[in-house]
Protein backbone atom coordinates (compact mmCIF):
# COMPACT_ATOMS: atom_id res chain seq x y z
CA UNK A 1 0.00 0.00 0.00
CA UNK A 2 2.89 2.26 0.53
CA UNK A 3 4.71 1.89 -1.97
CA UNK A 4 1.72 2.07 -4.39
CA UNK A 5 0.98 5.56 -2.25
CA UNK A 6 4.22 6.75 -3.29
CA UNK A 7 3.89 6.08 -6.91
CA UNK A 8 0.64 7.43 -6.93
CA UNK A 9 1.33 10.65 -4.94
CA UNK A 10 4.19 11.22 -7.16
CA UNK A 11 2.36 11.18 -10.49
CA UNK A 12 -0.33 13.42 -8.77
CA UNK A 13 2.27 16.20 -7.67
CA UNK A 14 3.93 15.94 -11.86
CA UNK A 15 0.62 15.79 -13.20
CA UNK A 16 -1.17 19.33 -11.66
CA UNK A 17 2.46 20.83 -11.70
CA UNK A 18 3.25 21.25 -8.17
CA UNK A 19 6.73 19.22 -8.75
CA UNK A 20 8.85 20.27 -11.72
CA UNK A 21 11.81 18.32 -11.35
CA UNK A 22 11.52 14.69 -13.23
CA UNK A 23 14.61 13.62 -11.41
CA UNK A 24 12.48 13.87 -8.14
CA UNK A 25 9.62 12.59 -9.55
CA UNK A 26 11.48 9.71 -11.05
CA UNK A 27 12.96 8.98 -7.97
CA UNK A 28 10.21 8.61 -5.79
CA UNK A 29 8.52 6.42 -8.68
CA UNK A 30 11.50 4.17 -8.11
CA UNK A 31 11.83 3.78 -4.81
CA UNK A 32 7.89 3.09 -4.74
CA UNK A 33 8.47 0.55 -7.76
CA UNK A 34 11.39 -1.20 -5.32
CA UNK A 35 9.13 -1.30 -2.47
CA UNK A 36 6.09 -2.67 -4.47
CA UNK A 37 8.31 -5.88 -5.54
CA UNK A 38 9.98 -6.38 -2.23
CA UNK A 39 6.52 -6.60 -1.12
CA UNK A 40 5.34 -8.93 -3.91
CA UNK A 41 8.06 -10.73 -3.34
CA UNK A 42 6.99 -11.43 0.46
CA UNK A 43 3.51 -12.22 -0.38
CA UNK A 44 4.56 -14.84 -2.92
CA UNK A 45 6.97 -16.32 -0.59
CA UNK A 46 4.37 -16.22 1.60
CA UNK A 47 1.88 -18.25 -0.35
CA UNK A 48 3.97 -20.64 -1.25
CA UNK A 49 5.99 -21.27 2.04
CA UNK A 50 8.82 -20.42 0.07
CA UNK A 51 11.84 -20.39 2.45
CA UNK A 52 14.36 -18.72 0.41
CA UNK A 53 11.99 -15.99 -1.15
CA UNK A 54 10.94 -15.14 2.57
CA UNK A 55 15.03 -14.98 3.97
CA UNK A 56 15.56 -12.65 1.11
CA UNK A 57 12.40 -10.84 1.76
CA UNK A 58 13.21 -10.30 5.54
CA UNK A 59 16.98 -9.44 4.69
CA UNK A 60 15.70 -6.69 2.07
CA UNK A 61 13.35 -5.35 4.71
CA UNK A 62 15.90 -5.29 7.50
CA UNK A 63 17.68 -3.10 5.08
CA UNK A 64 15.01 -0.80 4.25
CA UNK A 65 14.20 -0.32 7.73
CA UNK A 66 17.57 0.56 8.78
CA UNK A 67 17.75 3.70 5.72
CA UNK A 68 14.29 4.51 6.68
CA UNK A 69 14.93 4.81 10.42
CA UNK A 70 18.22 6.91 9.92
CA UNK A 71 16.16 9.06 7.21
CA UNK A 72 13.49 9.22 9.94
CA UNK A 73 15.72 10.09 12.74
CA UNK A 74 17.76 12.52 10.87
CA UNK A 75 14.33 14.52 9.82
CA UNK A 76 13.52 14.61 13.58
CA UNK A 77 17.14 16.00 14.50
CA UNK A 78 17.95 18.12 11.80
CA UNK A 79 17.94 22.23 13.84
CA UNK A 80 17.05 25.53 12.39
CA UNK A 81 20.65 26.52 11.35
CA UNK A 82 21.21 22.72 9.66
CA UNK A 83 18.43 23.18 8.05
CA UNK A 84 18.93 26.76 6.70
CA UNK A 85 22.34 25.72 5.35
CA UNK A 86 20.71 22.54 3.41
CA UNK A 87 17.98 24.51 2.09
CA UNK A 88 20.90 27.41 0.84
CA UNK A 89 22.52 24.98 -1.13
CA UNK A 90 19.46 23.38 -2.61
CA UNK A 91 18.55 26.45 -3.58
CA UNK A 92 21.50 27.33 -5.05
CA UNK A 93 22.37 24.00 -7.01
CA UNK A 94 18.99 23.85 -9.09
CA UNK A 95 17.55 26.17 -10.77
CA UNK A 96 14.24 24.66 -12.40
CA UNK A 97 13.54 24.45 -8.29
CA UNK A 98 14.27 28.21 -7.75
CA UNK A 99 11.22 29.03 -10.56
CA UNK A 100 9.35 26.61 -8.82
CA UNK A 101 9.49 27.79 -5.48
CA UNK A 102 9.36 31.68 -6.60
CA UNK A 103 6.22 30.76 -8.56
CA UNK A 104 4.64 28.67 -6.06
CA UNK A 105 5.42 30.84 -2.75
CA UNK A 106 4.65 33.78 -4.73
CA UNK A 107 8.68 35.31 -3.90
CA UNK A 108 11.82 35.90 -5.50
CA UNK A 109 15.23 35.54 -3.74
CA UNK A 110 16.79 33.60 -1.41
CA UNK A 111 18.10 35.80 0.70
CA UNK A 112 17.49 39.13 -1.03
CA UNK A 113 15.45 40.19 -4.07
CA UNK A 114 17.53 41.42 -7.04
CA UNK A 115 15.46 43.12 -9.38
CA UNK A 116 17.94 42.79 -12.09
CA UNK A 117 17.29 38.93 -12.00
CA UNK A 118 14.21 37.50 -13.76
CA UNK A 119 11.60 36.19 -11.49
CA UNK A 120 8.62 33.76 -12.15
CA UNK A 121 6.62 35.47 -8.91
CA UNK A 122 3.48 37.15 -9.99
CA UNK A 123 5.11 40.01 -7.10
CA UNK A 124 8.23 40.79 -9.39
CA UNK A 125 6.25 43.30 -11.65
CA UNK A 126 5.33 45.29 -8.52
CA UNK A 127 8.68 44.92 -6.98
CA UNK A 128 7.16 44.12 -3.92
CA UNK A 129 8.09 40.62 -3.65
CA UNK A 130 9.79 39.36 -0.48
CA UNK A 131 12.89 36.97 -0.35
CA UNK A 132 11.83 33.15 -0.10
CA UNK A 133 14.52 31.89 2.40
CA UNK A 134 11.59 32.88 5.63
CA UNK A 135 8.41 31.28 3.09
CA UNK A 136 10.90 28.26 2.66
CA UNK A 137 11.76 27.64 6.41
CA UNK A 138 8.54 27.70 7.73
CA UNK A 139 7.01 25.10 4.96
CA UNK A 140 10.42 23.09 5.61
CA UNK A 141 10.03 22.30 9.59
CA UNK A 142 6.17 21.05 9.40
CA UNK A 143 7.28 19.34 6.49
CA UNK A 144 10.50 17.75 8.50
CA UNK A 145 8.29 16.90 11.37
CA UNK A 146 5.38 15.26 9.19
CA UNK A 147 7.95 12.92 6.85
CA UNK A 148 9.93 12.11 9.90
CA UNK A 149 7.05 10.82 11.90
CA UNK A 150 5.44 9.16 9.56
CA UNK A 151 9.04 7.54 8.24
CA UNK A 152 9.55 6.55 11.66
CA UNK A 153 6.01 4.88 12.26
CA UNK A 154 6.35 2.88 9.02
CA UNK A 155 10.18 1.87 10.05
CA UNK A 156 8.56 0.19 13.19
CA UNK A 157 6.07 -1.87 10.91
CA UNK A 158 8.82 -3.21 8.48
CA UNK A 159 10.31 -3.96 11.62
CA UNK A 160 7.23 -6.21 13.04
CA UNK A 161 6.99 -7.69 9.70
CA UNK A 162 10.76 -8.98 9.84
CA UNK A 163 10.20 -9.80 13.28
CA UNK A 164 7.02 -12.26 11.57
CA UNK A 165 9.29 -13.32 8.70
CA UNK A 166 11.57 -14.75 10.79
CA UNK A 167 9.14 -15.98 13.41
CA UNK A 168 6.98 -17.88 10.47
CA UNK A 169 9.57 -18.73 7.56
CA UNK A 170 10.30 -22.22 8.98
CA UNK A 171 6.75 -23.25 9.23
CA UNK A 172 5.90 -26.22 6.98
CA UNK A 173 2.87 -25.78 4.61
CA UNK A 174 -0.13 -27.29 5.84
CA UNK A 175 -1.13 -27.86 2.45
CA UNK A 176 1.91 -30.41 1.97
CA UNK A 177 1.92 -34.15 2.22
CA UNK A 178 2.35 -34.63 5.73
CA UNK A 179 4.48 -38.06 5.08
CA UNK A 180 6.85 -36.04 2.93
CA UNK A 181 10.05 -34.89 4.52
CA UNK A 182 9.96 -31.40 5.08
């Protein structure tokens, strides 16, 4: 369901134009692709008491859970000043995501406004835009807090569901011949 979320939510935010970037977009469509076939890959090994398919499904989970949790964690920790640094060199390594944000937040700037720049704001005509860096940081904690939590919530899950991988892999199949060796 999550991973399918991700895909979905993705094509929504390219689709009405809120996201720009297609390496962004592309990226979350790939990690949502990943997570769809880890998880088909524990429901088939699932189905058919496959013991191999669920060791690599639990060792593939164990993995995602420990990026996710540091991901997770690291949104939760990350201060003002960390965060006004990371958000300064975002800024300035990408421009398609400076139009974006000036267009969206309705700004121009990081810092300061230069009216000798171009701007995408519907403000710069006026010159009465103000810089972005304040619109930025106050969109970027609630959005830090939100991912975090969440990130750390589903970490915990993966975790129950290696914790049920390993506690059920080694169950026979009740379906099986019962005479049968293993």
């Amino acid at each position: 369901m999550v991973s399918l979320l991700m895909i979905a939510i993705a094509a929504w935010g390219k689709w009405f134009g809120l996201v720009s970037s297609f390496q962004v977009v592309g990226g979350v469509i790939g990690v949502g692709v990943f997570l769809f076939f880890v998880a088909l890959a524990g429901l088939i090994g699932a189905v058919k008491h496959h013991q191999v398919l669920l060791f690599f499904y639990m060792i593939v989970l164990f993995m995602v859970f420990i990026v996710q949790f540091s991901v997770s964690s690291a949104c939760l920790a990350i201060n003002k000043e960390q965060q006004d640094h990371l958000l300064e060199v975002g800024w300035n390594n990408s421009r398609s995501t400076q139009k974006d944000v000036e267009k969206t937040l309705n700004c121009c700037g990081f810092r300061q406004v230069d009216l000798n720049a171009t701007c995408r704001a519907a403000c710069f005509p006026n010159h009465s835009c103000l810089p972005c860096a304040d619109k930025i940081q106050e969109h970027a904690d609630e959005v830090l807090r939100f991912v975090g939590g969440t990130g750390l919530f589903f970490s915990f899950t993966e975790m129950v569901g290696v914790w049920l991988t390993y506690r059920y892999r080694n169950q026979k199949d009740p379906r099986a011949n019962p005479s049968a060796f293993l």
